[in-house]
N, C-alpha and C. Protein backbone atom coordinates (compact mmCIF):
# COMPACT_ATOMS: atom_id res chain seq x y z
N UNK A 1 -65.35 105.80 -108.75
CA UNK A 1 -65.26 104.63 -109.62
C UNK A 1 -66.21 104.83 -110.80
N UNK A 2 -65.47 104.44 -112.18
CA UNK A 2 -66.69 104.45 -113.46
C UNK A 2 -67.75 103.67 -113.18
N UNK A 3 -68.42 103.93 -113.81
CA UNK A 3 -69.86 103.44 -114.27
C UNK A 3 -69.54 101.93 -114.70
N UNK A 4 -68.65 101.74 -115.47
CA UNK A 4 -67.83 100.49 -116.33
C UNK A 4 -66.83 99.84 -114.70
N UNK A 5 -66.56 100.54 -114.36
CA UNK A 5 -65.50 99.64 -113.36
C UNK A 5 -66.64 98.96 -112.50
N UNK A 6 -67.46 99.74 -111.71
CA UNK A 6 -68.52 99.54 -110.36
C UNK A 6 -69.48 98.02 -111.55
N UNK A 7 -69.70 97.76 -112.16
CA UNK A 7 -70.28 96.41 -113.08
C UNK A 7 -69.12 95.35 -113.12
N UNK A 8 -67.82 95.77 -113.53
CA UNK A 8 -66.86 95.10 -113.48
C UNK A 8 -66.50 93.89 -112.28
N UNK A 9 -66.50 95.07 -111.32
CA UNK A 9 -66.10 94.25 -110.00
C UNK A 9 -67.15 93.19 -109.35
N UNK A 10 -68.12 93.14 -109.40
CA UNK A 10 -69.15 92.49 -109.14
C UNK A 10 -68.76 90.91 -110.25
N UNK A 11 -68.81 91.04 -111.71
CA UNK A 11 -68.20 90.51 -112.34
C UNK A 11 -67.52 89.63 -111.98
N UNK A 12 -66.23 90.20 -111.95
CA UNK A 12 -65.38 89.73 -111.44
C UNK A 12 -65.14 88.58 -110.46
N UNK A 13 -66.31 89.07 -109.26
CA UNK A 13 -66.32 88.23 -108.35
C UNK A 13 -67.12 87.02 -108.82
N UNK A 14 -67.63 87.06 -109.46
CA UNK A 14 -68.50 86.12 -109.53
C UNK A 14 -67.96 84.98 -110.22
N UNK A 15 -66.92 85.09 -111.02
CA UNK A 15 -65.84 84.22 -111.85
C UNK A 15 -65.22 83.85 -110.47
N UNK A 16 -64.79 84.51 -109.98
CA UNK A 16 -63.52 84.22 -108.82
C UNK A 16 -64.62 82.99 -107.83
N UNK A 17 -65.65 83.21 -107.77
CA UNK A 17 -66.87 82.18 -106.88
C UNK A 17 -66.73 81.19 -107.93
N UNK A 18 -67.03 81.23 -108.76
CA UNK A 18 -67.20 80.00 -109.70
C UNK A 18 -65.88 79.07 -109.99
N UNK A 19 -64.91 79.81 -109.95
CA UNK A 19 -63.40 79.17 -110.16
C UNK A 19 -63.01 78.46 -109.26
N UNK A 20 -63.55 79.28 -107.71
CA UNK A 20 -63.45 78.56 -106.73
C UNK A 20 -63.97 77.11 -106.27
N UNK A 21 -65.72 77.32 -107.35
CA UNK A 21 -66.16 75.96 -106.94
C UNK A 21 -66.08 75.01 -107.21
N UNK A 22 -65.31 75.16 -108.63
CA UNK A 22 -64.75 74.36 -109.22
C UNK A 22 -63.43 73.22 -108.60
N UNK A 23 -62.80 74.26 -107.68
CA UNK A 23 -61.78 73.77 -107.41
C UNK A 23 -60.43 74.02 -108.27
N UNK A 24 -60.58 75.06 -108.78
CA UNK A 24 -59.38 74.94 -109.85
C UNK A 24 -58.65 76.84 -109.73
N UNK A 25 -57.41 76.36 -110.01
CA UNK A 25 -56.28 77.60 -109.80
C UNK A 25 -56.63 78.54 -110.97
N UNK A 26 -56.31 79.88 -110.58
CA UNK A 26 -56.51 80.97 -111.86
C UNK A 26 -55.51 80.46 -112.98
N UNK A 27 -54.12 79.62 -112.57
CA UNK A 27 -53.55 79.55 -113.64
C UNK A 27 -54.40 78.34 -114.58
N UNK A 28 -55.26 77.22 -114.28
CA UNK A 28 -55.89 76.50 -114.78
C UNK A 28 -56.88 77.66 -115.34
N UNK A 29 -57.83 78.10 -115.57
CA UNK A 29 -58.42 78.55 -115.59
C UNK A 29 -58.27 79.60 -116.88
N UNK A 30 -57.26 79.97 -116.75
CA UNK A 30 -56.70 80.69 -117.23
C UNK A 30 -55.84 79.82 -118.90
N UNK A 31 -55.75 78.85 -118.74
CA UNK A 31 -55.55 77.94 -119.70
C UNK A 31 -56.93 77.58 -120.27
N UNK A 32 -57.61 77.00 -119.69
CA UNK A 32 -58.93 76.36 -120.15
C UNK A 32 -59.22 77.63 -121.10
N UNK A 33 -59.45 78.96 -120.64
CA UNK A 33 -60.14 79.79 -121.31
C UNK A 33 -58.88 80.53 -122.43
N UNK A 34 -58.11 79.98 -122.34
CA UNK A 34 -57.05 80.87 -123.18
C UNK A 34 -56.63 82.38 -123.51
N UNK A 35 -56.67 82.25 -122.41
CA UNK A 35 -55.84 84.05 -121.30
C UNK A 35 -54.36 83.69 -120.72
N UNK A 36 -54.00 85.50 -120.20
CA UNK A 36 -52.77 85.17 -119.77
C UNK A 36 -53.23 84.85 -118.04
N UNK A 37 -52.59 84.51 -117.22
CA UNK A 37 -52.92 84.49 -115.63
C UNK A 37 -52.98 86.34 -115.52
N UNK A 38 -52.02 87.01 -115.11
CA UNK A 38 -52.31 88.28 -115.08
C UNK A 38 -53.69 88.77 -115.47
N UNK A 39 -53.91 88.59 -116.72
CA UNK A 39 -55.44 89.16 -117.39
C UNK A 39 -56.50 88.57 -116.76
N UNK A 40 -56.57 87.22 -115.87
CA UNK A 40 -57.69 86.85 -115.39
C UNK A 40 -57.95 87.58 -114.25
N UNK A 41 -56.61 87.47 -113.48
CA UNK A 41 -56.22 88.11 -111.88
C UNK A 41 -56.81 89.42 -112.34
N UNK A 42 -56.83 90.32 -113.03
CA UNK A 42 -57.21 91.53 -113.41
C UNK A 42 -58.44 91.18 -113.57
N UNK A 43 -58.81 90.46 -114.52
CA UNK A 43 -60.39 90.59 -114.21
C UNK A 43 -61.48 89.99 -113.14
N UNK A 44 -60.49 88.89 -112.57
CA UNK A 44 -60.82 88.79 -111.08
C UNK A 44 -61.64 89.86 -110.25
N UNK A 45 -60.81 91.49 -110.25
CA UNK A 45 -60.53 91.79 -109.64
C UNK A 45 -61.11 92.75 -110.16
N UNK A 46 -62.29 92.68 -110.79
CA UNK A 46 -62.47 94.43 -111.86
C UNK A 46 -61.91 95.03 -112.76
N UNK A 47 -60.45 94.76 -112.77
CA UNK A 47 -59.60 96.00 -112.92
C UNK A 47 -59.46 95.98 -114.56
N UNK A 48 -59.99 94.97 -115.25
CA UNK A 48 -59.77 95.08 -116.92
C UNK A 48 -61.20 94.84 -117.55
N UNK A 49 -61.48 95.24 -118.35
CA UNK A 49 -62.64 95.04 -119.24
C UNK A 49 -62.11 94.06 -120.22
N UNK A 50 -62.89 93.22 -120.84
CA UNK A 50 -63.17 92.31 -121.61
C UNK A 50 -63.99 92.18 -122.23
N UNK A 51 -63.90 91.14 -123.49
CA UNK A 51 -64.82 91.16 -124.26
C UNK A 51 -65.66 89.74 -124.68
N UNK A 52 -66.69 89.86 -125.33
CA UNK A 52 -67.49 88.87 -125.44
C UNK A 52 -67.08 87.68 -125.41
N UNK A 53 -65.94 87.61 -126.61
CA UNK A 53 -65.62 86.43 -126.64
C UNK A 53 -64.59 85.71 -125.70
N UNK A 54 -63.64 86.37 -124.73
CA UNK A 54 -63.29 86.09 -123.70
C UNK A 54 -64.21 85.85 -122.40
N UNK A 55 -65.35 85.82 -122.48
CA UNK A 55 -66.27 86.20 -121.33
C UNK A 55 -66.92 84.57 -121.83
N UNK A 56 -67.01 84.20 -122.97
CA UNK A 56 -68.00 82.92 -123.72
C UNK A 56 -66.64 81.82 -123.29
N UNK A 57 -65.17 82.39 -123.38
CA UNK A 57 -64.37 81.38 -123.44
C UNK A 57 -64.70 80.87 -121.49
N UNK A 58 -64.46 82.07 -120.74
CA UNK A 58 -64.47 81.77 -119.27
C UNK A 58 -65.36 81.19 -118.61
N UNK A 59 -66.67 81.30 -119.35
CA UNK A 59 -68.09 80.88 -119.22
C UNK A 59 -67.92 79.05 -119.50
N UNK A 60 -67.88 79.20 -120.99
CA UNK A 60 -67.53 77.58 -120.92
C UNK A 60 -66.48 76.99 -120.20
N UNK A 61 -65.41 77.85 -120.09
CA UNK A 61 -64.29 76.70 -118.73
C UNK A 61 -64.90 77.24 -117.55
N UNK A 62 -65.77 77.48 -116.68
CA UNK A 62 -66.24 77.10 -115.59
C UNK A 62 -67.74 76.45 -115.96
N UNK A 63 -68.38 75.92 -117.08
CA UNK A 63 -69.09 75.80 -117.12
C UNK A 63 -70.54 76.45 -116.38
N UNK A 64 -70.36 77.77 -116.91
CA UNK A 64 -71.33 78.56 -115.82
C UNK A 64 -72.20 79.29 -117.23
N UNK A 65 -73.37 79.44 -117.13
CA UNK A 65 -73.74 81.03 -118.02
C UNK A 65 -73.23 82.02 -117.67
N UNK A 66 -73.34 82.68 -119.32
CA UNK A 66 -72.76 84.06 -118.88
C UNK A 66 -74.14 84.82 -118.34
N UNK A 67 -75.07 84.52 -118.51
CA UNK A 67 -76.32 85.11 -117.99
C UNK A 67 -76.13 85.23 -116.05
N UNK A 68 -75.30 83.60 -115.77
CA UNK A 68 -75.04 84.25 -113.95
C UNK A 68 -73.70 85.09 -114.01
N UNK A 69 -72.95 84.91 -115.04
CA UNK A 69 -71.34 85.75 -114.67
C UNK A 69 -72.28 87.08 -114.57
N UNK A 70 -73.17 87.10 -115.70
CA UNK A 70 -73.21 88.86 -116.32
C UNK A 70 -74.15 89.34 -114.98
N UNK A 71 -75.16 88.88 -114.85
CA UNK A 71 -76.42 89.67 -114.47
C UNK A 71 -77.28 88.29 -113.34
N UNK A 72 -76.86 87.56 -112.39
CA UNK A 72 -77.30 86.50 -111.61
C UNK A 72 -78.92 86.68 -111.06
N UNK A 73 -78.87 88.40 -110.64
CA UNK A 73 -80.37 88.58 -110.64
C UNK A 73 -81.37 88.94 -111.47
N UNK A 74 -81.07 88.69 -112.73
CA UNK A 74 -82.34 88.74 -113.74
C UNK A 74 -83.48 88.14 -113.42
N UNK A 75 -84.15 88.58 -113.31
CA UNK A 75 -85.78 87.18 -113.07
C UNK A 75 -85.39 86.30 -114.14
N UNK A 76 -85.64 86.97 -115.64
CA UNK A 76 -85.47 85.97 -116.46
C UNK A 76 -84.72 84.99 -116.45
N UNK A 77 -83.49 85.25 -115.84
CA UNK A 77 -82.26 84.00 -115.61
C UNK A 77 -82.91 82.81 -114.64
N UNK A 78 -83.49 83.43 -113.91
CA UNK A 78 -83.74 82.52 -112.31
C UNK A 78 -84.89 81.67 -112.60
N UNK A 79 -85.84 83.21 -112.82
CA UNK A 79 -87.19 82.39 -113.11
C UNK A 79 -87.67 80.97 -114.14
N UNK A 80 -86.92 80.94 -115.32
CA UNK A 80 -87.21 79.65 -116.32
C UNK A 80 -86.52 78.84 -115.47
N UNK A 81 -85.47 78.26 -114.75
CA UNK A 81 -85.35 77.25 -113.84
C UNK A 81 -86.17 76.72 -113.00
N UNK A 82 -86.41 78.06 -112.12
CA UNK A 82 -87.55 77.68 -111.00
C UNK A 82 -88.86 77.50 -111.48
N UNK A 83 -89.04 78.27 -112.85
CA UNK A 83 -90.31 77.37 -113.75
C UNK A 83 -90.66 76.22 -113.94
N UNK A 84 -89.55 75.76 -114.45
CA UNK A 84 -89.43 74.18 -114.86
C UNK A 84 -89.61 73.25 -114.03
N UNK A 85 -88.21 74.00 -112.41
CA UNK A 85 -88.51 72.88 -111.33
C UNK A 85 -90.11 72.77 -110.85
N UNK A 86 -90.36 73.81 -110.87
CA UNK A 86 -91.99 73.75 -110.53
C UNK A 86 -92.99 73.03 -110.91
N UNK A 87 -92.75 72.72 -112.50
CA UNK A 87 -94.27 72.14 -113.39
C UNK A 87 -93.61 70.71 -113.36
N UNK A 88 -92.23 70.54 -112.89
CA UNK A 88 -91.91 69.01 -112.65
C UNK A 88 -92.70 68.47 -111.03
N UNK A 89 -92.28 69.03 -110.26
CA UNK A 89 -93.06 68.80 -108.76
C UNK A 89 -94.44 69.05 -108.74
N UNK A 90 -95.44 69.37 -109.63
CA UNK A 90 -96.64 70.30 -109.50
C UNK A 90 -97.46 69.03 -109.52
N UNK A 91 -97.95 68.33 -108.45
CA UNK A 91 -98.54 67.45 -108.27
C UNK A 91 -98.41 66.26 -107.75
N UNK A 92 -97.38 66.28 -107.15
CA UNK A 92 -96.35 65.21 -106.36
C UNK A 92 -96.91 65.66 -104.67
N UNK A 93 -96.79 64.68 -104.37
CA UNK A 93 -96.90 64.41 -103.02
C UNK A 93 -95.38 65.22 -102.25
N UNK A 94 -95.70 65.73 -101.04
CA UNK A 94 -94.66 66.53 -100.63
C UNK A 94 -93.44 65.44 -100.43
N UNK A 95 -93.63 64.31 -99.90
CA UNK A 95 -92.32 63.51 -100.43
C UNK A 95 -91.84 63.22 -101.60
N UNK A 96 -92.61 63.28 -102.61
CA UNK A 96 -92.26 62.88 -103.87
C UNK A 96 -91.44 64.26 -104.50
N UNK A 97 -91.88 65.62 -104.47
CA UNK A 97 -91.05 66.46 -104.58
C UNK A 97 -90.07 66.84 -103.58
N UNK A 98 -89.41 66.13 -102.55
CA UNK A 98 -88.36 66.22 -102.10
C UNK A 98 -87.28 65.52 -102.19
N UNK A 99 -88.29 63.97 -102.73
CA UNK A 99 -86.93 63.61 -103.62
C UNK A 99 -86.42 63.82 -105.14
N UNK A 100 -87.56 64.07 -105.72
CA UNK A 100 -87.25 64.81 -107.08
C UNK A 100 -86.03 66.23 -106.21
N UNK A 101 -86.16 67.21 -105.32
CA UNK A 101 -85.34 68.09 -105.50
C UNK A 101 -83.96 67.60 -104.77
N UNK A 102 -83.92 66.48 -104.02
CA UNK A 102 -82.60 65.92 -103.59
C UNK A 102 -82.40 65.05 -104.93
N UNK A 103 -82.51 64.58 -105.44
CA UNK A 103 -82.07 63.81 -106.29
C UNK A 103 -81.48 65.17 -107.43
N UNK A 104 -82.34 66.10 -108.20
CA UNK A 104 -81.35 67.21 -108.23
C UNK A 104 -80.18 67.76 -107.77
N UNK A 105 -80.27 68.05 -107.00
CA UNK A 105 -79.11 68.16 -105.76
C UNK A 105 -77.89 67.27 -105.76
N UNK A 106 -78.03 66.07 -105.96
CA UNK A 106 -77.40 65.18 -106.25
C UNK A 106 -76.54 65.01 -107.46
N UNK A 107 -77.58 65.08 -108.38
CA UNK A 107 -76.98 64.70 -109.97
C UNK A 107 -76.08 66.03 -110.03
N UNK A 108 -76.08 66.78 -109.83
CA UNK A 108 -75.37 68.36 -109.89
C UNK A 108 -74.11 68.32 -109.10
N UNK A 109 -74.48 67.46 -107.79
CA UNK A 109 -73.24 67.61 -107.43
C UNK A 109 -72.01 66.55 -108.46
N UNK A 110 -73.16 65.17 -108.92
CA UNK A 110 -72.36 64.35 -109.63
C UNK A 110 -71.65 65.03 -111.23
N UNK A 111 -72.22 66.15 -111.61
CA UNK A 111 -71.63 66.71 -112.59
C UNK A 111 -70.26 67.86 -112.34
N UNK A 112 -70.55 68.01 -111.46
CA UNK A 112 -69.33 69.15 -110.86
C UNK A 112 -68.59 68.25 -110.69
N UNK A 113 -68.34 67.08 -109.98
CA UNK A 113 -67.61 66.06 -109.59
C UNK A 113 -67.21 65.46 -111.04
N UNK A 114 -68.24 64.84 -112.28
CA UNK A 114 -67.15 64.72 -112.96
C UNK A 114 -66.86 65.47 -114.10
N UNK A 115 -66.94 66.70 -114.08
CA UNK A 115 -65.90 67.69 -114.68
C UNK A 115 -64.91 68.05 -114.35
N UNK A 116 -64.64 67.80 -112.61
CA UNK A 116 -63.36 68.05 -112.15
C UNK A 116 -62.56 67.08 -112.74
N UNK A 117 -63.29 65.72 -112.71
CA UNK A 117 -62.30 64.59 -112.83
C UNK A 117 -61.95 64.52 -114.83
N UNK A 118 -62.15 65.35 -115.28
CA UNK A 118 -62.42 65.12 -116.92
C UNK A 118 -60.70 66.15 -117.20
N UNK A 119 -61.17 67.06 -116.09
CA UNK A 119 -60.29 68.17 -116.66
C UNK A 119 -58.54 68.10 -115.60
């Protein structure tokens, strides 16, 4: 396998996770981002390379970064989140940062929930 395919497939999957969590069909998906179904299923799947601006279109219809499509274990990606959550809890009583991180938990799920219902 290329050098270009073995990055691909990983890729790939990671759209196919995200499409999934969405709840929504490759042929949706595949609209939102303005592709053919075939070309997604292909890149589903590794098997096509793509380009930026197809990658920015797929990104915004799953509402995901391309920073998790591209590369999920960057520190840099991870770390400024878990930064932030941090200097928000950094002085809270251990209940008080557990509901600060359920209440996260929450609102996130309430945004997935209504983007499904938008789209």
């Amino acid at each position: 396998m290329s050098d270009t395919k073995e990055k691909l497939v990983p890729i790939g999957e990671r759209i196919r996770q995200a499409r999934k969590e969405l709840d929504i069909s490759q042929t949706e998906l595949a609209e939102r981002a303005n592709i053919s179904v075939p070309y997604l299923s292909k890149i589903e799947m590794g098997k096509s390379d793509f380009g930026v601006s197809v990658l920015i279109r797929i990104s915004e219809a799953l509402k995901v970064s391309t920073d998790n499509l591209l590369r999920p274990d960057i520190p840099e990606t991870t770390a400024l989140n878990a930064s932030d959550l941090s200097k928000v809890i950094e002085g809270c009583t251990p209940n008080e940062a557990a509901s600060i991180i359920e209440t996260a938990k929450n609102m996130q799920k309430a945004f997935i929930e209504a983007h499904k219902d938008k789209n």
